[in-house]
PDB file of N, CA and C in Angstrom:
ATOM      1  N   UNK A   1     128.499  80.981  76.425  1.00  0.00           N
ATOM      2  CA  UNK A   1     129.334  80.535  77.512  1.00  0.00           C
ATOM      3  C   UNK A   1     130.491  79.737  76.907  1.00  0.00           C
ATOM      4  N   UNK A   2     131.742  80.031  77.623  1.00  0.00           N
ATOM      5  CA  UNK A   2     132.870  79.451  76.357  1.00  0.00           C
ATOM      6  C   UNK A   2     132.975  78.337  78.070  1.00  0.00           C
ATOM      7  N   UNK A   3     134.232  77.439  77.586  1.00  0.00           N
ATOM      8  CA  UNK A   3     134.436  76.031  78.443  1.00  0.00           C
ATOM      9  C   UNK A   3     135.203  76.475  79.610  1.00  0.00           C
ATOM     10  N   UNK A   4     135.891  77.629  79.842  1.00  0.00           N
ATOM     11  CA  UNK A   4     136.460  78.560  81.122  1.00  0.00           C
ATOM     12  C   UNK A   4     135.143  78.865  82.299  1.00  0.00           C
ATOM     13  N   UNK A   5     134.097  79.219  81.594  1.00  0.00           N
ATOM     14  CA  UNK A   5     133.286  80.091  82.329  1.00  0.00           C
ATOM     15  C   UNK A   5     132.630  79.188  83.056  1.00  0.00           C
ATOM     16  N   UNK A   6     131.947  77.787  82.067  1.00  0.00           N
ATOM     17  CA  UNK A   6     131.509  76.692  82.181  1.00  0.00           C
ATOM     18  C   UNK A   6     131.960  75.598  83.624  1.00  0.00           C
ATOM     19  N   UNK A   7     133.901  75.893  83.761  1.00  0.00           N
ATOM     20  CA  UNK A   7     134.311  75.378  84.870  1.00  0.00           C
ATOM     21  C   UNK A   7     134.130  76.565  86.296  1.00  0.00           C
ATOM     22  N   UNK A   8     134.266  77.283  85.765  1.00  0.00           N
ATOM     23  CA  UNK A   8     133.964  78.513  87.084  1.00  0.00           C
ATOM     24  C   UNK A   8     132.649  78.230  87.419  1.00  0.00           C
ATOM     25  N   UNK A   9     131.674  77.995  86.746  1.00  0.00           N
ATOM     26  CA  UNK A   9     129.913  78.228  87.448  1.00  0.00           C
ATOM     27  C   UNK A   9     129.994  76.505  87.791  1.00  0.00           C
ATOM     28  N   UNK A  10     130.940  75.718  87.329  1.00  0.00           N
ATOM     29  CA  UNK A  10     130.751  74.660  88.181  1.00  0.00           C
ATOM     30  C   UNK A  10     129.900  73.461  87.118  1.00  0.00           C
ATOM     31  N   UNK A  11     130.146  73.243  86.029  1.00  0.00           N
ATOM     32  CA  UNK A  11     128.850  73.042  84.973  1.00  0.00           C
ATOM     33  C   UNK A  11     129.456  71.973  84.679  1.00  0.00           C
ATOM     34  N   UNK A  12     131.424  71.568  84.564  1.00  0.00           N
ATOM     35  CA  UNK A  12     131.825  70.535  83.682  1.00  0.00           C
ATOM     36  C   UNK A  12     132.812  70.428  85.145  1.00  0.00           C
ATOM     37  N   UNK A  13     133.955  69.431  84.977  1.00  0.00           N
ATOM     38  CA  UNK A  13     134.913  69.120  85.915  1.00  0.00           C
ATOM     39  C   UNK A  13     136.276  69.513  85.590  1.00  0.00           C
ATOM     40  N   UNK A  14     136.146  69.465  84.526  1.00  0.00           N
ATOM     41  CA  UNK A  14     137.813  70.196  83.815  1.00  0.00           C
ATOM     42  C   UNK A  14     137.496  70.222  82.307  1.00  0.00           C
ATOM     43  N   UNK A  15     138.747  70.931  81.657  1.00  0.00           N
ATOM     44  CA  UNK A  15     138.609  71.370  79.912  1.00  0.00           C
ATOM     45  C   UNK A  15     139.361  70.147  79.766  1.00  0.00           C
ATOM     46  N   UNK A  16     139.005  69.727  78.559  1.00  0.00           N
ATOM     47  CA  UNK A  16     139.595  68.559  77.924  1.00  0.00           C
ATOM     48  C   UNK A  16     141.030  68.858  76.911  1.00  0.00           C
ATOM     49  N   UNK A  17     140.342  69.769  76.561  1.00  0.00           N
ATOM     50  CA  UNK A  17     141.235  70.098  75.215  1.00  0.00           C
ATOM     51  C   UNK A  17     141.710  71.508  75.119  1.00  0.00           C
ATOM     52  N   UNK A  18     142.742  72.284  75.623  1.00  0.00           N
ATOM     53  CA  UNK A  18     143.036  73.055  76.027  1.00  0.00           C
ATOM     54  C   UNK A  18     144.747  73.344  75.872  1.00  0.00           C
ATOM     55  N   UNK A  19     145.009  74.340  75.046  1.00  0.00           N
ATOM     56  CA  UNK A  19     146.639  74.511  74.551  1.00  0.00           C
ATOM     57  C   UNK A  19     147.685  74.915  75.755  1.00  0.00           C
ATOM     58  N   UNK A  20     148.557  74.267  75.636  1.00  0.00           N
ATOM     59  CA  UNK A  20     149.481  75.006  77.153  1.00  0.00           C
ATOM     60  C   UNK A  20     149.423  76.087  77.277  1.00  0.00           C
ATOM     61  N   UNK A  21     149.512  76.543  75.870  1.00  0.00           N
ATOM     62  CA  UNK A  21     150.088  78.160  76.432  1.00  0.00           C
ATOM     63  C   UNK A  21     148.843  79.021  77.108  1.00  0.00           C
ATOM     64  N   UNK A  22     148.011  78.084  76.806  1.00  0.00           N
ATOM     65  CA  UNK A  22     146.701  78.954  77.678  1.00  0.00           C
ATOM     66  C   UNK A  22     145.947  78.124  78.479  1.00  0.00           C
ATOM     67  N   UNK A  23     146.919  77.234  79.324  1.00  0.00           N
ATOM     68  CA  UNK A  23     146.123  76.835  80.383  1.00  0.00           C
ATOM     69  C   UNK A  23     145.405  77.945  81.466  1.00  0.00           C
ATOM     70  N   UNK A  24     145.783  78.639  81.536  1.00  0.00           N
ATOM     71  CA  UNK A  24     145.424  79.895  82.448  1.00  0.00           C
ATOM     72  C   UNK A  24     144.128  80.170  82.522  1.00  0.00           C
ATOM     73  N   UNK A  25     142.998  80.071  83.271  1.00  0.00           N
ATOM     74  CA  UNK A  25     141.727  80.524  82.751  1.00  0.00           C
ATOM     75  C   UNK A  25     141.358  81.874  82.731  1.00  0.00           C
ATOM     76  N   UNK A  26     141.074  82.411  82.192  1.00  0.00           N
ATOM     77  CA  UNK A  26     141.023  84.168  82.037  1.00  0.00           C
ATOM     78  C   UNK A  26     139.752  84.760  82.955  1.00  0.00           C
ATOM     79  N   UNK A  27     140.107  85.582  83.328  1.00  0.00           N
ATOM     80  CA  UNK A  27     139.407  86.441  84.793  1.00  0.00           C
ATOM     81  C   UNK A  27     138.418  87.060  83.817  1.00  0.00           C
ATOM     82  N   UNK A  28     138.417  87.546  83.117  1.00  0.00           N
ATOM     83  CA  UNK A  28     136.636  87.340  82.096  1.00  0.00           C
ATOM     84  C   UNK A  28     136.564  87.101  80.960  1.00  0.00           C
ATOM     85  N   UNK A  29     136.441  85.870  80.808  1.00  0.00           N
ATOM     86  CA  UNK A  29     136.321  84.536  80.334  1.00  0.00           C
ATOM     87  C   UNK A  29     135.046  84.692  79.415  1.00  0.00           C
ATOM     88  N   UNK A  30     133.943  85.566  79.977  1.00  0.00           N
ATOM     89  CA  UNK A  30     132.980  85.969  78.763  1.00  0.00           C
ATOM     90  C   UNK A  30     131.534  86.768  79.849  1.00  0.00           C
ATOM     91  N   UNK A  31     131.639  87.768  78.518  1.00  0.00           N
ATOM     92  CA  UNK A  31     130.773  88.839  79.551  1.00  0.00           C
ATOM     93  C   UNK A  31     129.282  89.095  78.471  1.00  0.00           C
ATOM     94  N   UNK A  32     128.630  89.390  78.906  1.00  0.00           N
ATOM     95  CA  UNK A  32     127.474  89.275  78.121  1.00  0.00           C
ATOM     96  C   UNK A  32     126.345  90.232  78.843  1.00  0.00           C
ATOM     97  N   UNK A  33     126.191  91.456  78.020  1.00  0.00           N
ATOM     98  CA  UNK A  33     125.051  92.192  78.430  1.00  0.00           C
ATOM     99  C   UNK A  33     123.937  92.389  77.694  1.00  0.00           C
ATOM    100  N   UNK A  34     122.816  92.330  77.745  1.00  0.00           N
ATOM    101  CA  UNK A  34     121.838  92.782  76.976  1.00  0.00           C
ATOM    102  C   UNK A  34     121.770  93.981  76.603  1.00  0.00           C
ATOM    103  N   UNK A  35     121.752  94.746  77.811  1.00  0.00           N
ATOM    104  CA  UNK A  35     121.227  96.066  76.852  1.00  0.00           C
ATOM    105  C   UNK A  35     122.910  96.813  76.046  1.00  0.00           C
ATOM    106  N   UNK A  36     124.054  96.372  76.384  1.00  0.00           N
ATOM    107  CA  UNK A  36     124.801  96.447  75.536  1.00  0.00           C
ATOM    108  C   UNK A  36     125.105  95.786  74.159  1.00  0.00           C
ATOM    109  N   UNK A  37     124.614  94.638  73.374  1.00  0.00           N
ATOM    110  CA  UNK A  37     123.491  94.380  72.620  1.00  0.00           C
ATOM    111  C   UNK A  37     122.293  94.981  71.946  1.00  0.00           C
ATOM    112  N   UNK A  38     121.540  95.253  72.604  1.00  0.00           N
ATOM    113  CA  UNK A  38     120.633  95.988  72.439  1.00  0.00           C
ATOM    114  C   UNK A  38     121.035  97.463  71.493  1.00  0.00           C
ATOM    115  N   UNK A  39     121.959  98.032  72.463  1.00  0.00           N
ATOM    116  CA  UNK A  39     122.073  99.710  72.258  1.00  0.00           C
ATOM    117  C   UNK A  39     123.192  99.525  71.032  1.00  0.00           C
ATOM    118  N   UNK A  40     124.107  98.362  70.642  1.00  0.00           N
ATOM    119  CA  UNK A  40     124.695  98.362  69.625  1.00  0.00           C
ATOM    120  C   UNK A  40     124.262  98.302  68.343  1.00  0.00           C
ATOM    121  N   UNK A  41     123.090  97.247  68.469  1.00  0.00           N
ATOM    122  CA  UNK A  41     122.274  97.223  67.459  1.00  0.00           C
ATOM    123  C   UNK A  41     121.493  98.156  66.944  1.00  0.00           C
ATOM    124  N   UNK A  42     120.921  99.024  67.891  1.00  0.00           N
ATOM    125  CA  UNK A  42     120.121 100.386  67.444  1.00  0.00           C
ATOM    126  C   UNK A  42     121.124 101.345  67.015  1.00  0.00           C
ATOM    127  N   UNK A  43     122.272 101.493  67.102  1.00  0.00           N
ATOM    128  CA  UNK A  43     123.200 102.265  66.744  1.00  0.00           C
ATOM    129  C   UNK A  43     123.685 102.082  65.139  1.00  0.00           C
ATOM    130  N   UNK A  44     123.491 100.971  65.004  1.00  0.00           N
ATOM    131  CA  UNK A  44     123.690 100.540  63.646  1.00  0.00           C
ATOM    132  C   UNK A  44     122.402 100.783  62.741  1.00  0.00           C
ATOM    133  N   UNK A  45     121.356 100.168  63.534  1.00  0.00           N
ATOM    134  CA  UNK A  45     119.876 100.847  62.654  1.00  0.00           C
ATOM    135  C   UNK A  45     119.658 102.594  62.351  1.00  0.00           C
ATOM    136  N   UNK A  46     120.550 102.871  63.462  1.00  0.00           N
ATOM    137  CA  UNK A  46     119.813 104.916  63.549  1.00  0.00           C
ATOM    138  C   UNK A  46     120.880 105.084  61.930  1.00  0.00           C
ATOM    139  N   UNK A  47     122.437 104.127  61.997  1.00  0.00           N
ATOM    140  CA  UNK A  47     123.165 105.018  60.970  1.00  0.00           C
ATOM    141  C   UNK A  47     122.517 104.537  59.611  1.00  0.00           C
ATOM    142  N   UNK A  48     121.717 103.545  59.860  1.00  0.00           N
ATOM    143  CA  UNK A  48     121.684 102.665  58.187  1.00  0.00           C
ATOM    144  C   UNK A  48     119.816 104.082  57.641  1.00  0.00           C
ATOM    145  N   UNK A  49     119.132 105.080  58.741  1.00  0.00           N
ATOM    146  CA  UNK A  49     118.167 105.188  58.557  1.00  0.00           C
ATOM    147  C   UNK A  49     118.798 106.669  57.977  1.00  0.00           C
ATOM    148  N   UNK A  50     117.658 107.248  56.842  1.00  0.00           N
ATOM    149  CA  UNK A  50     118.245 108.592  56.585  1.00  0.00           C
ATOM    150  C   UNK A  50     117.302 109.421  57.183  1.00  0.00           C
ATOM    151  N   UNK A  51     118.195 110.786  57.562  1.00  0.00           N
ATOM    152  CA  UNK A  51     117.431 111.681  58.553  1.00  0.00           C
ATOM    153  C   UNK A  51     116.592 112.044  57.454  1.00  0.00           C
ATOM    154  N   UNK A  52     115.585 112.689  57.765  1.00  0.00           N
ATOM    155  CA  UNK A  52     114.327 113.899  57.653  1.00  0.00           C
ATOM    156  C   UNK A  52     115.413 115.084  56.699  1.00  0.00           C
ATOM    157  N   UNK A  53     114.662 115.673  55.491  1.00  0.00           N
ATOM    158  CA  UNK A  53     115.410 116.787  55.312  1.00  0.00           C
ATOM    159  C   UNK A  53     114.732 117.745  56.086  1.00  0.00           C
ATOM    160  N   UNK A  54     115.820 118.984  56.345  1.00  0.00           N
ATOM    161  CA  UNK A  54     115.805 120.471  57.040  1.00  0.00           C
ATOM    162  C   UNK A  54     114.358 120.664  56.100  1.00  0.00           C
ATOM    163  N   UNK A  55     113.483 121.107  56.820  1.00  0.00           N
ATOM    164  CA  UNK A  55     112.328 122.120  56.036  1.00  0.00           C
ATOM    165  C   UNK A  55     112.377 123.788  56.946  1.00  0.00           C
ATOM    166  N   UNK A  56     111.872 124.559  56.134  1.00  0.00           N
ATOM    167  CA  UNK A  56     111.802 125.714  56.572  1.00  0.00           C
ATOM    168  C   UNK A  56     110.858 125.968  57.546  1.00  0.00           C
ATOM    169  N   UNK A  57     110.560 126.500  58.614  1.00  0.00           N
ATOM    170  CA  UNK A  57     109.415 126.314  59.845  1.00  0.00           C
ATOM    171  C   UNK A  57     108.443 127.033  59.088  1.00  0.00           C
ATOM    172  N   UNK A  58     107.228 126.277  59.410  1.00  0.00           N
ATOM    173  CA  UNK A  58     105.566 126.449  58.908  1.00  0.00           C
ATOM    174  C   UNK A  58     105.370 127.776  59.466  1.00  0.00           C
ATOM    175  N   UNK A  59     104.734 128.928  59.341  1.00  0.00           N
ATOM    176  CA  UNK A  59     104.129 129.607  59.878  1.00  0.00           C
ATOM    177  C   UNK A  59     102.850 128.996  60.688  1.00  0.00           C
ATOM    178  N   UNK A  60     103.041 129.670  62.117  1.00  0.00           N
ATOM    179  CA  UNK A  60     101.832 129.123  62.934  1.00  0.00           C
ATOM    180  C   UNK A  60     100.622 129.765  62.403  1.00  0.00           C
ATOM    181  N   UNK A  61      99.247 129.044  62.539  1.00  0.00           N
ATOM    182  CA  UNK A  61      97.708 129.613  62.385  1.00  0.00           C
ATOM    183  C   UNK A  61      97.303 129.458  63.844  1.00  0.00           C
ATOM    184  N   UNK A  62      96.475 130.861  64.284  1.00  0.00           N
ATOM    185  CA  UNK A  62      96.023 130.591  65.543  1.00  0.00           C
ATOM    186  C   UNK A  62      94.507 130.091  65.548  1.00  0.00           C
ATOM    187  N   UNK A  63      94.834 129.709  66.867  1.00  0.00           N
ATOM    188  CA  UNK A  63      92.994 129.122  66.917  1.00  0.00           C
ATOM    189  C   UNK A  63      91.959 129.432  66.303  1.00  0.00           C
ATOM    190  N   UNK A  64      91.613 130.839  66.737  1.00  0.00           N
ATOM    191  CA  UNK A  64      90.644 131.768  66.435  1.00  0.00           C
ATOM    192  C   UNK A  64      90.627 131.830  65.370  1.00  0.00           C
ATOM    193  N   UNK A  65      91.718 131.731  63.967  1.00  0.00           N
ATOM    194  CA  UNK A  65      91.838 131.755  62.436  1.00  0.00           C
ATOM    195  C   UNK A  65      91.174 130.689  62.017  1.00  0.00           C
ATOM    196  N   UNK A  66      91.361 129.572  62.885  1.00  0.00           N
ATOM    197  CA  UNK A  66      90.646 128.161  62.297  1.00  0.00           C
ATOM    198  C   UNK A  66      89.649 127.686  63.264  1.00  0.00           C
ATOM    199  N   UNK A  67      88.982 128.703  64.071  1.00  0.00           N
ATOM    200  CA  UNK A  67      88.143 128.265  64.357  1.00  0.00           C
ATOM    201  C   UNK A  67      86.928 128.773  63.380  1.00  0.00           C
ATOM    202  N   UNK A  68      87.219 130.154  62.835  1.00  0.00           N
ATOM    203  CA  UNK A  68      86.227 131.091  61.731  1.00  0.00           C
ATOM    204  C   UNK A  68      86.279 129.964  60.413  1.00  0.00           C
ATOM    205  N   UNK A  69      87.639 129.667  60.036  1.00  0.00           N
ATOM    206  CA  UNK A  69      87.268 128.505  59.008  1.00  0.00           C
ATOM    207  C   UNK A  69      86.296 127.184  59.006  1.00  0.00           C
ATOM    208  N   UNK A  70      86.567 127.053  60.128  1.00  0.00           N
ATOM    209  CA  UNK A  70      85.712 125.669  60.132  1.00  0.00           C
ATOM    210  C   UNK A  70      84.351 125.866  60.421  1.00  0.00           C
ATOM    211  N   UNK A  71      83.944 127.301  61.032  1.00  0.00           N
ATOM    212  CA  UNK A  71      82.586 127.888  60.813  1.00  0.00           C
ATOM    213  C   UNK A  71      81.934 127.709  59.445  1.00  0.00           C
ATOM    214  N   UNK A  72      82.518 128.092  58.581  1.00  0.00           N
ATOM    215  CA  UNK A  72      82.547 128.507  56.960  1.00  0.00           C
ATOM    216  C   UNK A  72      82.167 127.569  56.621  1.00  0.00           C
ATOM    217  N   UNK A  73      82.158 125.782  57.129  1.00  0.00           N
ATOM    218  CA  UNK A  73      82.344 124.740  56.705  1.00  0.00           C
ATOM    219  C   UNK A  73      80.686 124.321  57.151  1.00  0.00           C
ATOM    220  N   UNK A  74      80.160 125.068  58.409  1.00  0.00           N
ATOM    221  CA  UNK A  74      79.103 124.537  58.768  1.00  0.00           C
ATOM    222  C   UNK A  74      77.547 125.088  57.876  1.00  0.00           C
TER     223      UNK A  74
END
């Protein structure tokens, strides 16, 4: 919360110390979201993580193939 926002919610009575050229209090003065936060930060974790390499697709085994194997086992 900067000392603008602070007089808008009513918190202080006036800024003390404040330059002319910006007496003006600014219409958003300070905005603050979580999950914009949030989703910035994961954006930075996904680029810092390295993908998975490409593998070639497994050939599928069907049931019935591994169900006779695991017979073999008993």
């Amino acid at each position: 919360m900067n000392a603008n926002k602070a007089l808008e919610l009513g918190f202080c009575d006036e800024i003390m110390f404040q330059p002319v050229a910006h007496a003006e209090p600014a219409e958003n003065s300070f905005v603050f979201s979580r999950r914009a936060v949030t989703n910035s930060l994961l954006d930075k974790l996904r680029a810092k993580v390295p993908k998975p390499p490409v593998t070639p697709e497994q050939p599928k085994t069907k049931a019935s193939d591994l169900d006779k194997r695991l017979a073999l086992l008993k």
